[in-house]
N, C-alpha and C. Protein backbone atom coordinates (compact mmCIF):
# COMPACT_ATOMS: atom_id res chain seq x y z
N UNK A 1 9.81 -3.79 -58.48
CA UNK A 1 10.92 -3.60 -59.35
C UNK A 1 11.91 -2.68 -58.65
N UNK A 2 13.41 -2.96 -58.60
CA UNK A 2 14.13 -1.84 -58.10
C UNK A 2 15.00 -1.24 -59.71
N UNK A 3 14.87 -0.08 -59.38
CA UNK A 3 16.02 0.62 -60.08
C UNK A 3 17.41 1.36 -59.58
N UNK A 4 18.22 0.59 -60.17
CA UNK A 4 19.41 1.38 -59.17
C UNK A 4 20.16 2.31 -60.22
N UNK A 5 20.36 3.89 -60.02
CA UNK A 5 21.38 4.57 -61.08
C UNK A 5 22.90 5.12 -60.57
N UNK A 6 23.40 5.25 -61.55
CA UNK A 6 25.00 5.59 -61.46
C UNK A 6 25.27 6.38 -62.32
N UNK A 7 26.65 7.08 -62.68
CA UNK A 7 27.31 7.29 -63.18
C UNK A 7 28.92 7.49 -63.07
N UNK A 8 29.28 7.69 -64.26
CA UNK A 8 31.25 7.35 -63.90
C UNK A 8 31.47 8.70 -63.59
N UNK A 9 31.09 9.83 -63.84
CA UNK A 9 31.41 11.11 -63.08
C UNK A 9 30.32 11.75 -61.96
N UNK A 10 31.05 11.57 -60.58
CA UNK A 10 30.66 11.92 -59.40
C UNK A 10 31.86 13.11 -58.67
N UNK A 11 31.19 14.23 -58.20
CA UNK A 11 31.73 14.90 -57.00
C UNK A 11 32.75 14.33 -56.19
N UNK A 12 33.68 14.55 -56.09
CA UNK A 12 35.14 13.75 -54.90
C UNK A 12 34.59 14.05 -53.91
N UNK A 13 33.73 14.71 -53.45
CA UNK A 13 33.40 14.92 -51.81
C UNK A 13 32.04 14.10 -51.47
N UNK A 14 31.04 14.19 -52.54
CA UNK A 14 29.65 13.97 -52.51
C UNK A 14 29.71 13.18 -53.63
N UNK A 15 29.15 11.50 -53.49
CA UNK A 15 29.22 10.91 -54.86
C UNK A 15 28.22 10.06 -54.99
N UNK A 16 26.95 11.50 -54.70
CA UNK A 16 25.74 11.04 -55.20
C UNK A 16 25.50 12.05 -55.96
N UNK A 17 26.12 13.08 -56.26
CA UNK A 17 26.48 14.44 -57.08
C UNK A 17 26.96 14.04 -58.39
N UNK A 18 26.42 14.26 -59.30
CA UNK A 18 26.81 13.85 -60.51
C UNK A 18 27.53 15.66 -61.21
N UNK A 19 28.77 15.09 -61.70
CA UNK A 19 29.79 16.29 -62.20
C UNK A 19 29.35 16.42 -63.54
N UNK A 20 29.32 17.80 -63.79
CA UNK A 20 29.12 18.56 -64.72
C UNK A 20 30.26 18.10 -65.84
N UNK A 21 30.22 17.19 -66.85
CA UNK A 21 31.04 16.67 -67.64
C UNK A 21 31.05 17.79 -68.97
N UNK A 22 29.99 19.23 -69.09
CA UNK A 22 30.30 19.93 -70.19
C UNK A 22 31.69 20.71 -70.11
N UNK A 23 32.37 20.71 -71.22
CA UNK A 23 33.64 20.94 -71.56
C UNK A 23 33.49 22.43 -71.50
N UNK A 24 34.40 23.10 -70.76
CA UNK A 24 33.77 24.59 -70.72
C UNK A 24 32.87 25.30 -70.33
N UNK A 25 31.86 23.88 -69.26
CA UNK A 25 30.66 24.63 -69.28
C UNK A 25 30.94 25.28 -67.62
N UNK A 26 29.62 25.53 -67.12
CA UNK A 26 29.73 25.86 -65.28
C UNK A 26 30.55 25.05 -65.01
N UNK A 27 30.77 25.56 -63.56
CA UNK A 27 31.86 24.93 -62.70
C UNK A 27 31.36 24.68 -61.58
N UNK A 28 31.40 24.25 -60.62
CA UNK A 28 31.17 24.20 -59.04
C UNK A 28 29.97 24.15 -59.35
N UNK A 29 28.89 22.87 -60.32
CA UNK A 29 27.52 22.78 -60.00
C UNK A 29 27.70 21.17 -60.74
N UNK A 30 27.00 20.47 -59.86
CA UNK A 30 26.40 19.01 -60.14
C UNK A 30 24.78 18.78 -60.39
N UNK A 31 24.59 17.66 -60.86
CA UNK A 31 23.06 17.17 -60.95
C UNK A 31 22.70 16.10 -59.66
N UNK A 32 21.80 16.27 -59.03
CA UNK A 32 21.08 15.53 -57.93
C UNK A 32 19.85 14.35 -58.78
N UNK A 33 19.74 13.07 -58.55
CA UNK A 33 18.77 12.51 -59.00
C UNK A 33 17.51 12.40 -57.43
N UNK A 34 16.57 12.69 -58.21
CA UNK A 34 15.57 12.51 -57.13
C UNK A 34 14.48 11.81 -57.56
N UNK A 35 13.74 11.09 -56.58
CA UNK A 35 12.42 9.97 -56.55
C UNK A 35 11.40 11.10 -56.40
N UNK A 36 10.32 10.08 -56.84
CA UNK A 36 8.88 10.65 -57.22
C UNK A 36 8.63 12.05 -56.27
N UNK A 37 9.00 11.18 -54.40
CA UNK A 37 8.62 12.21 -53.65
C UNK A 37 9.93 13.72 -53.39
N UNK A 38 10.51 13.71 -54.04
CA UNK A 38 11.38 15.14 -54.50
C UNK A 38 12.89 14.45 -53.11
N UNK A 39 12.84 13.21 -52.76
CA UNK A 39 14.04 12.76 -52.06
C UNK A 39 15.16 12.50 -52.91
N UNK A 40 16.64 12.63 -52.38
CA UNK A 40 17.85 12.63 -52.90
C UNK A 40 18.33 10.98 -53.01
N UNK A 41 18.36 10.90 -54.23
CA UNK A 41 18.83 9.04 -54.19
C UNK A 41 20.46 8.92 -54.31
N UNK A 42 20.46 7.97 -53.52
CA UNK A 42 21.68 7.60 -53.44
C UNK A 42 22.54 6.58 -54.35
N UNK A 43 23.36 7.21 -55.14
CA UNK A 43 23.93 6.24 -56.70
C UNK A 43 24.33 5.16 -56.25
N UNK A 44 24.15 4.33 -56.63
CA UNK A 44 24.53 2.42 -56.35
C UNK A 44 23.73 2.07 -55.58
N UNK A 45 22.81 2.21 -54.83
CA UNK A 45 21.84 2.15 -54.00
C UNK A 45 20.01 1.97 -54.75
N UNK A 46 19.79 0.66 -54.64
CA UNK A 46 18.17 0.19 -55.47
C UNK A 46 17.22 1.24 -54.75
N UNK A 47 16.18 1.27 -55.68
CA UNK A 47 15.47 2.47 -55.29
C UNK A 47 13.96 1.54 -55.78
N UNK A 48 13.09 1.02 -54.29
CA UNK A 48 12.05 0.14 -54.68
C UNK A 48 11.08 1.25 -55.49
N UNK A 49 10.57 0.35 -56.76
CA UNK A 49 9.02 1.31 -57.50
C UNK A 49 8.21 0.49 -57.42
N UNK A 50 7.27 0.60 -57.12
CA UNK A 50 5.94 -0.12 -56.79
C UNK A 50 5.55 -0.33 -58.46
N UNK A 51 4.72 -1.37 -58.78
CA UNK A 51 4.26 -1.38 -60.37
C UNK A 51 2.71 -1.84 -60.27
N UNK A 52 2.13 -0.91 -60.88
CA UNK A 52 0.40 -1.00 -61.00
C UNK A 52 0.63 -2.44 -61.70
N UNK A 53 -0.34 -2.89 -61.03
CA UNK A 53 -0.72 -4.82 -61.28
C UNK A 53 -1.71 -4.87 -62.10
N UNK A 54 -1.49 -5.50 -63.42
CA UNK A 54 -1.89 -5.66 -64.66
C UNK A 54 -1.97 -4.82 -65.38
N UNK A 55 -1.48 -3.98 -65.33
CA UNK A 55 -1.41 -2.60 -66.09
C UNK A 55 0.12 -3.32 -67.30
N UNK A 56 -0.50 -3.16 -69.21
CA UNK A 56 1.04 -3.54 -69.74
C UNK A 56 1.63 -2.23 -69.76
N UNK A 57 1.84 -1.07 -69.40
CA UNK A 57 2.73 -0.01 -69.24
C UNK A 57 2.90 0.52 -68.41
N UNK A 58 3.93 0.51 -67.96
CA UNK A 58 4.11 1.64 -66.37
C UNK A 58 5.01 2.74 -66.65
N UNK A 59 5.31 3.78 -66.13
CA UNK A 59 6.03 5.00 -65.92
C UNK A 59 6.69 5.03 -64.61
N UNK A 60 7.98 5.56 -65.26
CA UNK A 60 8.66 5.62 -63.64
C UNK A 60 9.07 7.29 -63.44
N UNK A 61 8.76 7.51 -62.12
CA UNK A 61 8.62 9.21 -61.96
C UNK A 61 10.11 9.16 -61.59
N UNK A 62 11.05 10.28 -61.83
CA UNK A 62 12.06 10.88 -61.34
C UNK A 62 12.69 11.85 -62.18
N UNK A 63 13.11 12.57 -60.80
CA UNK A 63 13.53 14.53 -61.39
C UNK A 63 14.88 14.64 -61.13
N UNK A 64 15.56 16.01 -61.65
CA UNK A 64 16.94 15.44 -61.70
C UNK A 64 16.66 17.79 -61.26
N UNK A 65 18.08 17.99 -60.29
CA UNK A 65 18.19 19.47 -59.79
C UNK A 65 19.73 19.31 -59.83
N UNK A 66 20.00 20.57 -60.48
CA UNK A 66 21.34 21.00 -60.54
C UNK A 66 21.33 21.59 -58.69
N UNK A 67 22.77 21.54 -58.59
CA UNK A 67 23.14 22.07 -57.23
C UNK A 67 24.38 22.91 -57.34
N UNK A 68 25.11 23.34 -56.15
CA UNK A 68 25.93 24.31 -56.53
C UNK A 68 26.63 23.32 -55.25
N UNK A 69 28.04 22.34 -55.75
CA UNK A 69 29.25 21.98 -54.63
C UNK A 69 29.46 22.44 -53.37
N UNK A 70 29.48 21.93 -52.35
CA UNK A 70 29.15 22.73 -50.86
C UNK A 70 30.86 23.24 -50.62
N UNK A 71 30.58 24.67 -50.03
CA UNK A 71 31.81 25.24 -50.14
C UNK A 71 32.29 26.00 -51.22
N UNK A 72 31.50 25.55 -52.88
CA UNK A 72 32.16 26.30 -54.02
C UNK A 72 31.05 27.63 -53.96
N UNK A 73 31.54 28.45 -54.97
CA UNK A 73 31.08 29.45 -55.62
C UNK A 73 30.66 28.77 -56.96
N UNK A 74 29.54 28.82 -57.63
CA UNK A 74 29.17 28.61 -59.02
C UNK A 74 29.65 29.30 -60.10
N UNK A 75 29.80 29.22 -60.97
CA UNK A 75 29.48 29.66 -62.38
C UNK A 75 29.01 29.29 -63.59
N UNK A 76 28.55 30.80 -64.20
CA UNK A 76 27.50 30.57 -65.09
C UNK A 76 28.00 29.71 -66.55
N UNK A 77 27.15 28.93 -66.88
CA UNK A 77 27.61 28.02 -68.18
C UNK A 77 26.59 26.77 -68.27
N UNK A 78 26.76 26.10 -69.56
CA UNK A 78 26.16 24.98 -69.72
C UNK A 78 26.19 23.80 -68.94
N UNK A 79 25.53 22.86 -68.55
CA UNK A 79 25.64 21.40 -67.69
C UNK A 79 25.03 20.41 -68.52
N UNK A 80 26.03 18.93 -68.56
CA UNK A 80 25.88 18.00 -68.83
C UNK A 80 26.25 17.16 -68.26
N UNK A 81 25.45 15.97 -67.73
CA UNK A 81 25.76 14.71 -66.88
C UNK A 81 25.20 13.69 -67.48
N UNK A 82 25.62 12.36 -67.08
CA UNK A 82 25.09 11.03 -67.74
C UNK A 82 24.68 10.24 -66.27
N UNK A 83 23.88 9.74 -66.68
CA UNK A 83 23.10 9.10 -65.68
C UNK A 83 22.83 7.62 -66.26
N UNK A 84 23.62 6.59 -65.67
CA UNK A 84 23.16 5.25 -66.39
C UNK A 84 22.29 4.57 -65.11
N UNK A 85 21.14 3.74 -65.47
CA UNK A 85 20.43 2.93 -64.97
C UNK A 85 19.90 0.99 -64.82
N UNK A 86 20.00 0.59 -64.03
CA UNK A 86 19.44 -0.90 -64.41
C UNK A 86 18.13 -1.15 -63.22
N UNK A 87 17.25 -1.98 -64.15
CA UNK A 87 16.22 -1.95 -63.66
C UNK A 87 15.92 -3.50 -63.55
N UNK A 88 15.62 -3.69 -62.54
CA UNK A 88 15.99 -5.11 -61.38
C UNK A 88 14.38 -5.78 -61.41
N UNK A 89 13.32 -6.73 -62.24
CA UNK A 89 12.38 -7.09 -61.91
C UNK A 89 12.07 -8.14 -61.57
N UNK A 90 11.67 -8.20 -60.08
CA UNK A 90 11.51 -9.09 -59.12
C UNK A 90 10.18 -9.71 -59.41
């Protein structure tokens, strides 16, 4: 199965950086999506998951790390990002 994710707000420099869409919230910090093994995925880009064979439920592992914009200074405040997904079964 591949899963590939996106979203409509990305970093202008880095746009696998998902932008902090809270109104008021921090500044100069994005969300990183990462695979099982703690690697940086790349948005629009399928991401193969292996699926236990005959198993009717599977789980898909992935972690998500705020970052701080390369070059910015952070600040302190709330973060919100959207992360949309489609899941491709081959």
């Amino acid at each position: 199965m591949d899963v590939t994710f996106s979203s409509t707000a990305t970093d202008a420099t880095d746009t696998s950086l998902m932008s902090n869409t809270y109104a008021g919230g921090a500044q100069n910090v994005g969300v990183r999506l990462l695979d099982n093994a703690e690697s940086p995925i790349t948005l629009g880009t399928a991401q193969t998951v292996d699926l236990s064979a005959g198993s009717a439920t599977q789980t898909l592992h992935f972690k998500a790390q705020m970052e701080v914009v390369d070059g910015k200074t952070a600040t302190a405040g709330q973060v919100e990002s959207t992360a949309n997904y489609i899941l491709l079964y081959k």
